[in-house]
PDB file of N, CA and C in Angstrom:
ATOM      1  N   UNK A   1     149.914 166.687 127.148  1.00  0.00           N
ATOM      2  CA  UNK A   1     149.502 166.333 128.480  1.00  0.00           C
ATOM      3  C   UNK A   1     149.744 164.858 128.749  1.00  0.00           C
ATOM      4  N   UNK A   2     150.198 163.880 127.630  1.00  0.00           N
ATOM      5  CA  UNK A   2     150.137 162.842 127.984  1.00  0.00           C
ATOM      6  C   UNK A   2     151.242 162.638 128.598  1.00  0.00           C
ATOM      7  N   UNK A   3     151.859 161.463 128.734  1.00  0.00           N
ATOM      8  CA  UNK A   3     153.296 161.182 129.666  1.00  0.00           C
ATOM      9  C   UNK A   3     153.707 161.894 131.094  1.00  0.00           C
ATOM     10  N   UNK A   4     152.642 162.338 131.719  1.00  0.00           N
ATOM     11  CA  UNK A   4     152.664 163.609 132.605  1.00  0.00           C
ATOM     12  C   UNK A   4     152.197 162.785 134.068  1.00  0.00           C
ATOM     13  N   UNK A   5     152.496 161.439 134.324  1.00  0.00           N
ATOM     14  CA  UNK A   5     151.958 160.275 135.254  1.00  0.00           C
ATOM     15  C   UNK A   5     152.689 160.807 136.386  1.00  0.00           C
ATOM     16  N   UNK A   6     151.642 161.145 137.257  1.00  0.00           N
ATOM     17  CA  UNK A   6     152.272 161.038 139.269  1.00  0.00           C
ATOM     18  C   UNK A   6     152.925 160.168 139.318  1.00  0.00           C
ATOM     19  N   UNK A   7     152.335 159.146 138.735  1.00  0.00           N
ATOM     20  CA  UNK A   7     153.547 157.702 139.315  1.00  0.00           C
ATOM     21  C   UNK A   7     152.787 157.277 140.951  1.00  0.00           C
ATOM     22  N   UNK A   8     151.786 157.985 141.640  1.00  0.00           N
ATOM     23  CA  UNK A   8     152.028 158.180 142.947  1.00  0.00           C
ATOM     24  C   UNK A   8     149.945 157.705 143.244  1.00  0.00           C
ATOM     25  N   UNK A   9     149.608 156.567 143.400  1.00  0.00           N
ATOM     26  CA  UNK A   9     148.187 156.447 143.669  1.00  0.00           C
ATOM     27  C   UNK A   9     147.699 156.646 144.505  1.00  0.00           C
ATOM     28  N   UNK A  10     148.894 157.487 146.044  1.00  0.00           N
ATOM     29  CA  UNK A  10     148.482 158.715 147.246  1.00  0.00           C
ATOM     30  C   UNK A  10     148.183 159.924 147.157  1.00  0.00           C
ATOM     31  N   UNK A  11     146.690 160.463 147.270  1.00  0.00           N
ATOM     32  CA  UNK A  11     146.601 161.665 147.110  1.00  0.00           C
ATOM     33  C   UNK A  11     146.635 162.466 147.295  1.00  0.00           C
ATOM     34  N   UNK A  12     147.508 162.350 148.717  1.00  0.00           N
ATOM     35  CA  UNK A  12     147.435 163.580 149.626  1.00  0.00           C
ATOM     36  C   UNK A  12     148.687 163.679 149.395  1.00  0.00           C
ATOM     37  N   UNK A  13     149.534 163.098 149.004  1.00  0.00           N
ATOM     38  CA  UNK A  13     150.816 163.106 148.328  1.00  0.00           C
ATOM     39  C   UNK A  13     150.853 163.709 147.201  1.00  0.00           C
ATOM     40  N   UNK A  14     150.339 163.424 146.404  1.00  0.00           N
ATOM     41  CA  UNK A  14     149.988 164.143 145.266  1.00  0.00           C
ATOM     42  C   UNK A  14     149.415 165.885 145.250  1.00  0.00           C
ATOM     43  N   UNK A  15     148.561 165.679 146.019  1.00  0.00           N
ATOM     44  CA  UNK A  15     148.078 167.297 146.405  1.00  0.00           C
ATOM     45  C   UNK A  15     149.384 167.992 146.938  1.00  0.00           C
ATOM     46  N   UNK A  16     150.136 167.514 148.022  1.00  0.00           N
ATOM     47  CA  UNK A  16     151.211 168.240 148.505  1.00  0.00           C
ATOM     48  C   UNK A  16     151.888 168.521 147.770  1.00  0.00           C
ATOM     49  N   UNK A  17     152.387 167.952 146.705  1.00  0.00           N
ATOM     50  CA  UNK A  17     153.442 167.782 145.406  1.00  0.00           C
ATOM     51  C   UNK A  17     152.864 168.803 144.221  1.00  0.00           C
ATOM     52  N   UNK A  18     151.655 169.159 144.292  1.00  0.00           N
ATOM     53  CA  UNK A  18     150.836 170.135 143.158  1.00  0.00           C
ATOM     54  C   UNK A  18     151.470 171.533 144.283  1.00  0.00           C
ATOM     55  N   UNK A  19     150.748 171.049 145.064  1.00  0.00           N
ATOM     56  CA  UNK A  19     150.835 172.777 145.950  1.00  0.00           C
ATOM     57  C   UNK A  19     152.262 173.294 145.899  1.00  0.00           C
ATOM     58  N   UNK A  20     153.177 172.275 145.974  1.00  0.00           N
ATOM     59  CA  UNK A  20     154.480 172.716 146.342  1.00  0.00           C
ATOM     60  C   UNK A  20     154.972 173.104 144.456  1.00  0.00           C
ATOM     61  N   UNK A  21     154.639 172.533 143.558  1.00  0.00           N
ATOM     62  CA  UNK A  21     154.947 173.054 142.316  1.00  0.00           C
ATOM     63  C   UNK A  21     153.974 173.895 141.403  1.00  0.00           C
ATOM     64  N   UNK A  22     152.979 174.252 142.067  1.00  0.00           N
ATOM     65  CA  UNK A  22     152.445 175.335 141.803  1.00  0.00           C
ATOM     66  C   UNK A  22     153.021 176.794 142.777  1.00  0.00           C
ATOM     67  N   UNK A  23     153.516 176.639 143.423  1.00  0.00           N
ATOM     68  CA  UNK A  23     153.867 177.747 144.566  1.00  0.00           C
ATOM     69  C   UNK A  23     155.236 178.137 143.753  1.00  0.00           C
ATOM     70  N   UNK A  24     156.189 177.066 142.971  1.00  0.00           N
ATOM     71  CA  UNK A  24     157.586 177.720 142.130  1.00  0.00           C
ATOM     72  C   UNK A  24     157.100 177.626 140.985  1.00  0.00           C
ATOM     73  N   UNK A  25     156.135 177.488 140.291  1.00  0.00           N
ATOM     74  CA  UNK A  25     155.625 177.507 138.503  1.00  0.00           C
ATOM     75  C   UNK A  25     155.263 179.482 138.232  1.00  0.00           C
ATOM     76  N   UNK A  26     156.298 179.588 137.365  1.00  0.00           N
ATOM     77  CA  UNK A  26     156.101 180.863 136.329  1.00  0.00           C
ATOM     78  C   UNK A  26     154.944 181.125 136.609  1.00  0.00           C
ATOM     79  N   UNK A  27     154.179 182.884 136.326  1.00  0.00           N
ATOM     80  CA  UNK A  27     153.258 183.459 135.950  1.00  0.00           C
ATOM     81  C   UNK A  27     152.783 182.741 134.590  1.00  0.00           C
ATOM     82  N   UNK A  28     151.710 182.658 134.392  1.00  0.00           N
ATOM     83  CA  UNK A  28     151.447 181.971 132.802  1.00  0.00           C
ATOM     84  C   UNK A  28     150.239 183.143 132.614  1.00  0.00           C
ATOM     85  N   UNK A  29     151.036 184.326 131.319  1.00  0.00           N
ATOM     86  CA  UNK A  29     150.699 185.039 130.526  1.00  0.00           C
ATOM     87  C   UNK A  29     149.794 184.709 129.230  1.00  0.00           C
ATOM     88  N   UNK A  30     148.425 184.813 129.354  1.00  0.00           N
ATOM     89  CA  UNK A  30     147.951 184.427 127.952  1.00  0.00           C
ATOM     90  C   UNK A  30     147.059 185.567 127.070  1.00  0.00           C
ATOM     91  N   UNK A  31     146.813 185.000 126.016  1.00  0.00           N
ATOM     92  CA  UNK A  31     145.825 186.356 125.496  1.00  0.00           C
ATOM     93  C   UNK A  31     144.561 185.621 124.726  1.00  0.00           C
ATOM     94  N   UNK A  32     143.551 185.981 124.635  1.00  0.00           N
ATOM     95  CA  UNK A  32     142.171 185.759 124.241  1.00  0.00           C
ATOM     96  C   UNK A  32     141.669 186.334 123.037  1.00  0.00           C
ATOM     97  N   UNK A  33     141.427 186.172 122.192  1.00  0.00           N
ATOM     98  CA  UNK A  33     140.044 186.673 121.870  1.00  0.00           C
ATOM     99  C   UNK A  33     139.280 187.139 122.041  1.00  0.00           C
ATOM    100  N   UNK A  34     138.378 188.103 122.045  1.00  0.00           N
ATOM    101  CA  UNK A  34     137.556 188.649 122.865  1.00  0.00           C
ATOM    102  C   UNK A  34     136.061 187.890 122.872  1.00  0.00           C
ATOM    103  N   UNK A  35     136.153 187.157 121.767  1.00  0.00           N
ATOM    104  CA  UNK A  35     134.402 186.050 121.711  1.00  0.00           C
ATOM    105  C   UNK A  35     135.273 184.877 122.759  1.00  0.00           C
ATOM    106  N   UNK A  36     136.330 184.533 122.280  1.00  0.00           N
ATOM    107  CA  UNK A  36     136.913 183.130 123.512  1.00  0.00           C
ATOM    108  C   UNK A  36     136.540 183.871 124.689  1.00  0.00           C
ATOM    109  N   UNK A  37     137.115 184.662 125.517  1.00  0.00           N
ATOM    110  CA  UNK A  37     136.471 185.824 126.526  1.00  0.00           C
ATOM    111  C   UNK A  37     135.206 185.738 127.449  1.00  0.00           C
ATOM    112  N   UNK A  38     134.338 186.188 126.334  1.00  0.00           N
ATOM    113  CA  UNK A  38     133.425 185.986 126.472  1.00  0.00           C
ATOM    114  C   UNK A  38     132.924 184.708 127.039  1.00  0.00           C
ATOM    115  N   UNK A  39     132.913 183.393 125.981  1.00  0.00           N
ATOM    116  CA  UNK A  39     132.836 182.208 126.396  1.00  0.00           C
ATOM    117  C   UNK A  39     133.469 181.884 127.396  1.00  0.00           C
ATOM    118  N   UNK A  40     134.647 181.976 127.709  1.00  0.00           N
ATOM    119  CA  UNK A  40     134.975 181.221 129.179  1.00  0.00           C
ATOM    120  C   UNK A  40     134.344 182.258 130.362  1.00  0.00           C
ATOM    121  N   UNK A  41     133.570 183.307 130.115  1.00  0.00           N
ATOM    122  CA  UNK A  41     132.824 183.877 131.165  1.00  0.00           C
ATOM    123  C   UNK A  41     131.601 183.174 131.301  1.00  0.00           C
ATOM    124  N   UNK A  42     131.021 182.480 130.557  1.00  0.00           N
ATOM    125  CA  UNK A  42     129.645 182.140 130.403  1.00  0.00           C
ATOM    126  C   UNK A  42     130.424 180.287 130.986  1.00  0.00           C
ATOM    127  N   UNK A  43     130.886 179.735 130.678  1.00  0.00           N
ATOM    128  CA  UNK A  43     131.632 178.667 131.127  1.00  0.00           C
ATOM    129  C   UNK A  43     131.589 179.193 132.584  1.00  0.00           C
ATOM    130  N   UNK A  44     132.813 179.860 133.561  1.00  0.00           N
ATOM    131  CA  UNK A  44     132.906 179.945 135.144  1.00  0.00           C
ATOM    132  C   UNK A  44     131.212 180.374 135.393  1.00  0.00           C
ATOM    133  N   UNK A  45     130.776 181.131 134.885  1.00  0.00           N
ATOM    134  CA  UNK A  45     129.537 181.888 135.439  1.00  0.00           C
ATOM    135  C   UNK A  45     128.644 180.231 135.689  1.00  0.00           C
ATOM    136  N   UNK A  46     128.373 179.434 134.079  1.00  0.00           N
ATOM    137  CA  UNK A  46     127.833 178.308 134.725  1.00  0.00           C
ATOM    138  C   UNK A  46     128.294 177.395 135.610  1.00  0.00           C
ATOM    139  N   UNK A  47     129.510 177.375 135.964  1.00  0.00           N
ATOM    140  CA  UNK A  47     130.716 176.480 136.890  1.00  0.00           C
ATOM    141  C   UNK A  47     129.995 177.158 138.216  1.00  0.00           C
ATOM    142  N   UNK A  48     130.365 178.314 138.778  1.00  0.00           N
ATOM    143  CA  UNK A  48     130.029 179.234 139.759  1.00  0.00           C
ATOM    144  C   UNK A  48     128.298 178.823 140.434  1.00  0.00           C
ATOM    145  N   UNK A  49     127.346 178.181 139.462  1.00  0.00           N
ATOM    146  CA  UNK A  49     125.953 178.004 139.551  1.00  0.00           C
ATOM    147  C   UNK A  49     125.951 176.520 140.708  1.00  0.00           C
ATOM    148  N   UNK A  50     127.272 176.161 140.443  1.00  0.00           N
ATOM    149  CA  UNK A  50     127.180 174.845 141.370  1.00  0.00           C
ATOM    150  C   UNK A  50     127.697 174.760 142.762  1.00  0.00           C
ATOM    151  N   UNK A  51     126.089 174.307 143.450  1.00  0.00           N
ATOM    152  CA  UNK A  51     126.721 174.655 144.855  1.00  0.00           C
ATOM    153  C   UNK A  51     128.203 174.544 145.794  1.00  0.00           C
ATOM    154  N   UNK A  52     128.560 173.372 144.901  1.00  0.00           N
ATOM    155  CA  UNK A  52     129.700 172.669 145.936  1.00  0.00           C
ATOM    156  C   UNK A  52     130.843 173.369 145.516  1.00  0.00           C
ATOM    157  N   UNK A  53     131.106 174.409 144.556  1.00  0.00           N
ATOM    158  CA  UNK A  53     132.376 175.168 144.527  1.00  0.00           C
ATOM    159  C   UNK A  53     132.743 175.602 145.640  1.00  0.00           C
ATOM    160  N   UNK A  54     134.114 174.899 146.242  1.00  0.00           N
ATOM    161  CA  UNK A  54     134.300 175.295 147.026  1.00  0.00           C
ATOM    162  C   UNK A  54     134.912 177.604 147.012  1.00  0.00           C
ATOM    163  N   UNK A  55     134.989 177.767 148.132  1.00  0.00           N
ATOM    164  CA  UNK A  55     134.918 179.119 148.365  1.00  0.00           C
ATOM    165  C   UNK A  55     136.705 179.749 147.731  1.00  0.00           C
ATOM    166  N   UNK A  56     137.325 178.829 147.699  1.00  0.00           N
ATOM    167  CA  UNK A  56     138.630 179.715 147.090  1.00  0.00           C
ATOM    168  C   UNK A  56     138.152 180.078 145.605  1.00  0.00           C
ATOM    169  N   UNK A  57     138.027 178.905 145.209  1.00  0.00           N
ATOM    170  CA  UNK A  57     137.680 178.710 143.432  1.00  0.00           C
ATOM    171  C   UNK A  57     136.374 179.585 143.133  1.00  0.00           C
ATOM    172  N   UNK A  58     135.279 179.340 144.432  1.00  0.00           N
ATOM    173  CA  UNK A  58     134.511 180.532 143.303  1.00  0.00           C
ATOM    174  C   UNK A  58     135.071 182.163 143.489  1.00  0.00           C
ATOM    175  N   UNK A  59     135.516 181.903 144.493  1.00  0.00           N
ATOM    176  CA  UNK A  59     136.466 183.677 144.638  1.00  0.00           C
ATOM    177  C   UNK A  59     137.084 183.887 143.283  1.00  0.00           C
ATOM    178  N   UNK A  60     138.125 183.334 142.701  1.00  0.00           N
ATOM    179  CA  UNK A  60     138.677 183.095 141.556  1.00  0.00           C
ATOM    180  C   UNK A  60     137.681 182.969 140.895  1.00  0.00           C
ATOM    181  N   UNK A  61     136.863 182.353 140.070  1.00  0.00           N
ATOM    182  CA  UNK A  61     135.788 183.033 139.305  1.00  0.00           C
ATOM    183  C   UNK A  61     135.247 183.747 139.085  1.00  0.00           C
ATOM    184  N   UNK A  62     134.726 184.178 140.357  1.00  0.00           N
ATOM    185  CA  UNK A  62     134.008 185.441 140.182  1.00  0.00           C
ATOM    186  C   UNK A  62     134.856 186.618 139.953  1.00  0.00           C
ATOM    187  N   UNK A  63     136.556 186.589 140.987  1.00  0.00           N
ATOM    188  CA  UNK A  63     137.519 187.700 140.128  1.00  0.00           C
ATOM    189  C   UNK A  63     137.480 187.956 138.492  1.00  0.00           C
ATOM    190  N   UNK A  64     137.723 186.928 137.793  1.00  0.00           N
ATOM    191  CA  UNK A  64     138.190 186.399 136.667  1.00  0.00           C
ATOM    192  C   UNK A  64     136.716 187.578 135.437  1.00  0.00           C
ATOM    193  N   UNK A  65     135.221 186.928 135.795  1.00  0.00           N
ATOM    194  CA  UNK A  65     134.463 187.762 135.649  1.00  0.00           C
ATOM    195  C   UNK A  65     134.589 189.090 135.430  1.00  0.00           C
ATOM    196  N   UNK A  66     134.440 189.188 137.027  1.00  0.00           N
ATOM    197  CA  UNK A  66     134.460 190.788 136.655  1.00  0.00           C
ATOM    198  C   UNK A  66     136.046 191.417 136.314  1.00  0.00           C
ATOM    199  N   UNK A  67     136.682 190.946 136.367  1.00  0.00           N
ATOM    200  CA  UNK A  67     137.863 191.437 135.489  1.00  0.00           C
ATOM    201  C   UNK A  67     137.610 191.574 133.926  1.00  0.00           C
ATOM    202  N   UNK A  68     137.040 190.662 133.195  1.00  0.00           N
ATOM    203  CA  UNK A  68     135.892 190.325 132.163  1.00  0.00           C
ATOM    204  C   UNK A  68     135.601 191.622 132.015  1.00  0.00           C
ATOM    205  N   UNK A  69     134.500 191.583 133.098  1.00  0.00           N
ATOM    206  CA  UNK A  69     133.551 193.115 132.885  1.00  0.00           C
ATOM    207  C   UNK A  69     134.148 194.301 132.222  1.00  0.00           C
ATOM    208  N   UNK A  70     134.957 194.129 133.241  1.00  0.00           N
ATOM    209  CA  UNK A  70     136.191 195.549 133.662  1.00  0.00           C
ATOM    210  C   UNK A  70     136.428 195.798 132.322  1.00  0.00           C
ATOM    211  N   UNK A  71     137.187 194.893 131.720  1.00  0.00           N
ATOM    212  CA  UNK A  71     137.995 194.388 130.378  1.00  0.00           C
ATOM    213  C   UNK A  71     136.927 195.483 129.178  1.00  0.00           C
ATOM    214  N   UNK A  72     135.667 195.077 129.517  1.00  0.00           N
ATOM    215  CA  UNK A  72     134.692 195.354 128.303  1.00  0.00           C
ATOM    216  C   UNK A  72     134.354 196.855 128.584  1.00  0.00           C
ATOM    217  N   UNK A  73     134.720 197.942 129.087  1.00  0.00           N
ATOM    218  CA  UNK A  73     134.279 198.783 129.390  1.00  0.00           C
ATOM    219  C   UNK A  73     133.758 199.312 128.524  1.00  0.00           C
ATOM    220  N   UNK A  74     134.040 199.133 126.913  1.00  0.00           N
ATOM    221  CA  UNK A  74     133.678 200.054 125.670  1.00  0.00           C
ATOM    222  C   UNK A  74     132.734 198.901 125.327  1.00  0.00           C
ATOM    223  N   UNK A  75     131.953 198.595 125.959  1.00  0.00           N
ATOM    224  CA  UNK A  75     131.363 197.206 125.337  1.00  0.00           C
ATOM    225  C   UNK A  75     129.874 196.831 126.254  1.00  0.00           C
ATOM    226  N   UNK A  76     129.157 198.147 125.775  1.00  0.00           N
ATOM    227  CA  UNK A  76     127.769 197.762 127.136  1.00  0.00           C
ATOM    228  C   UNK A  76     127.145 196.739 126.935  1.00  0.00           C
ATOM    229  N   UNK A  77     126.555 196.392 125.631  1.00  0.00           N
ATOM    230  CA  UNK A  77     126.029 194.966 125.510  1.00  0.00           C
ATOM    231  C   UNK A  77     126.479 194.302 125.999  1.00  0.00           C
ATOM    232  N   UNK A  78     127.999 193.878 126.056  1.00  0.00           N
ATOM    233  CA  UNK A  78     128.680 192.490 126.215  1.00  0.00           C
ATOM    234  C   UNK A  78     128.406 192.915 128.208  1.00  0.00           C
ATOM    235  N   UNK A  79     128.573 193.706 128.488  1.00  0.00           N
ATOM    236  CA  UNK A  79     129.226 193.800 129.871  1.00  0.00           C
ATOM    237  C   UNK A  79     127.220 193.884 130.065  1.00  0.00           C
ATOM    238  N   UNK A  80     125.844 194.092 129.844  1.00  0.00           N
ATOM    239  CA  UNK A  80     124.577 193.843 130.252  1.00  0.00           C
ATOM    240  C   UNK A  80     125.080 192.252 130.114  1.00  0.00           C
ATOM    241  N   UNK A  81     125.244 191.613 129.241  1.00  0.00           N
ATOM    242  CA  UNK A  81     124.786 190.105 129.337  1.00  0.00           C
ATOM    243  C   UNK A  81     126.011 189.322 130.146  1.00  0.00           C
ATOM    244  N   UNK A  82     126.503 189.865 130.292  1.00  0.00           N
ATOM    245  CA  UNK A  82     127.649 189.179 131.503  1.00  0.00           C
ATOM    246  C   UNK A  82     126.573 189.647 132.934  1.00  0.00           C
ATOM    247  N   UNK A  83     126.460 190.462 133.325  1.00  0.00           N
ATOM    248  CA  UNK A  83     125.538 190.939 134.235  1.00  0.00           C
ATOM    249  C   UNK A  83     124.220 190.260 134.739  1.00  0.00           C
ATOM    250  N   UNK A  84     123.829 189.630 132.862  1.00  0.00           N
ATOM    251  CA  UNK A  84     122.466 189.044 133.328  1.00  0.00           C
ATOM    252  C   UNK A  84     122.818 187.577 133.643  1.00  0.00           C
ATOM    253  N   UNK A  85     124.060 186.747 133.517  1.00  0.00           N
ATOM    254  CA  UNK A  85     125.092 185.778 133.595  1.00  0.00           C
ATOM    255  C   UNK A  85     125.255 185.913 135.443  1.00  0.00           C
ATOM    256  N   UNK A  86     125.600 187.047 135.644  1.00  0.00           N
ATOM    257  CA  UNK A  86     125.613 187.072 137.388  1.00  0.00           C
ATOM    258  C   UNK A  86     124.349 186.308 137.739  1.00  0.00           C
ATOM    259  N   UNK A  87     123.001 187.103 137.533  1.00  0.00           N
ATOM    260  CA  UNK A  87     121.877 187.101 138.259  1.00  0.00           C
ATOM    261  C   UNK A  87     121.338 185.300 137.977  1.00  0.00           C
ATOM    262  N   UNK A  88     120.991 185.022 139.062  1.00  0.00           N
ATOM    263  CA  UNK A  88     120.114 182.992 138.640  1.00  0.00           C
ATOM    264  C   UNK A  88     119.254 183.540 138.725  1.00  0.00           C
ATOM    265  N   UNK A  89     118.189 184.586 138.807  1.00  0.00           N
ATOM    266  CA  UNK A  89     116.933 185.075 138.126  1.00  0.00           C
ATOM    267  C   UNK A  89     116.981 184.948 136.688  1.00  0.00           C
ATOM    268  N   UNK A  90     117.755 184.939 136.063  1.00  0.00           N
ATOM    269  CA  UNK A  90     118.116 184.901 135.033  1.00  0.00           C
ATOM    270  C   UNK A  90     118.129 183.747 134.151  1.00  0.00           C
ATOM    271  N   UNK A  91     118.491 182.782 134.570  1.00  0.00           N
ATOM    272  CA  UNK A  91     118.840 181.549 133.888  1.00  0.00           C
ATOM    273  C   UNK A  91     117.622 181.169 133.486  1.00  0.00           C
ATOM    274  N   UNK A  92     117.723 180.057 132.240  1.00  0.00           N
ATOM    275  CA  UNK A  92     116.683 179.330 131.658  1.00  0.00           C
ATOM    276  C   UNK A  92     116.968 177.674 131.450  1.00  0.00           C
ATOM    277  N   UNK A  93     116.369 177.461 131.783  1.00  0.00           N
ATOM    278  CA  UNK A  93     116.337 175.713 131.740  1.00  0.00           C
ATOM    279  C   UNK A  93     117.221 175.299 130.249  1.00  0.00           C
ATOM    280  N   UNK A  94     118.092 174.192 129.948  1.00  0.00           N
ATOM    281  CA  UNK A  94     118.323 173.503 129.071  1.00  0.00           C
ATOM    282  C   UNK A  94     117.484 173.436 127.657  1.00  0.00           C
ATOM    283  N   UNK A  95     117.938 173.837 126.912  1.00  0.00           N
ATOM    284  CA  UNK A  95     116.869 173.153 125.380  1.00  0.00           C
ATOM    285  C   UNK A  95     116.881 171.727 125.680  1.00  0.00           C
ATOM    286  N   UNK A  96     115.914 171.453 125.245  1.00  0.00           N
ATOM    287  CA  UNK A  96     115.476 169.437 124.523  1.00  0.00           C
ATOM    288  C   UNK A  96     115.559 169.474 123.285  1.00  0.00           C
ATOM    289  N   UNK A  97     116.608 168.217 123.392  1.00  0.00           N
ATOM    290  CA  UNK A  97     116.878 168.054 121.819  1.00  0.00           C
ATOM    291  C   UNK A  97     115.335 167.534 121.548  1.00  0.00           C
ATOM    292  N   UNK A  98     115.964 167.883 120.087  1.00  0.00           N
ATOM    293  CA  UNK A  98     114.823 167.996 118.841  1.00  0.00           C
ATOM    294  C   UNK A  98     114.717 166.438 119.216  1.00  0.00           C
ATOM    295  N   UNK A  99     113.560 165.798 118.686  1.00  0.00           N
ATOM    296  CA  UNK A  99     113.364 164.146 118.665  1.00  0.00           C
ATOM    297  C   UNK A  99     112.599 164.163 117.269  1.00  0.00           C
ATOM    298  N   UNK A 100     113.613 163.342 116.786  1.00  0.00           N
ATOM    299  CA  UNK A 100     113.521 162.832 114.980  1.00  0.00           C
ATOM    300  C   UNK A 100     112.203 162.650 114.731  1.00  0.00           C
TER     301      UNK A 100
END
């Protein structure tokens, strides 16, 4: 990733220049793990918790998810705790670190 400089400290220049080379950039095919999987569901799901996502990106998350889900069909545990990952009834506050 390094050497990879805009060159360009306009950003709306820059944005135009992403959009326009993301619009001719290849499909990018990858494969997972199914615990990596997992984790980057629990990753967007907490991403998704923040208000200011804007509305394309959490669309794309939340696809990504339940594609997830989908994925786990032989897999009820995994696909309940992705589920309980949807619900913010759900969530629990941060641990506190231990203090020496």
């Amino acid at each position: 990733m390094e050497g990879d400089s805009v060159g360009d400290p306009d950003e709306a220049a820059t944005v135009e220049r992403m959009a326009d080379e993301l619009q001719r950039a290849p499909i990018m095919e990858v494969g997972f793990l199914p615990a990596t999987v997992f984790q980057l569901v629990a990753l967007v799901q907490l991403a998704l918790r923040h208000p200011e996502v804007p509305a394309a990106a959490r669309e794309v998350g939340q696809t990504f998810v339940q594609a997830a889900w989908v994925h786990y069909a032989d897999c009820p545990t995994v696909r309940a705790v992705i589920q309980r990952g949807n619900d913010p009834s759900q969530d629990r506050p941060a641990p506190r670190p231990r203090e020496s």
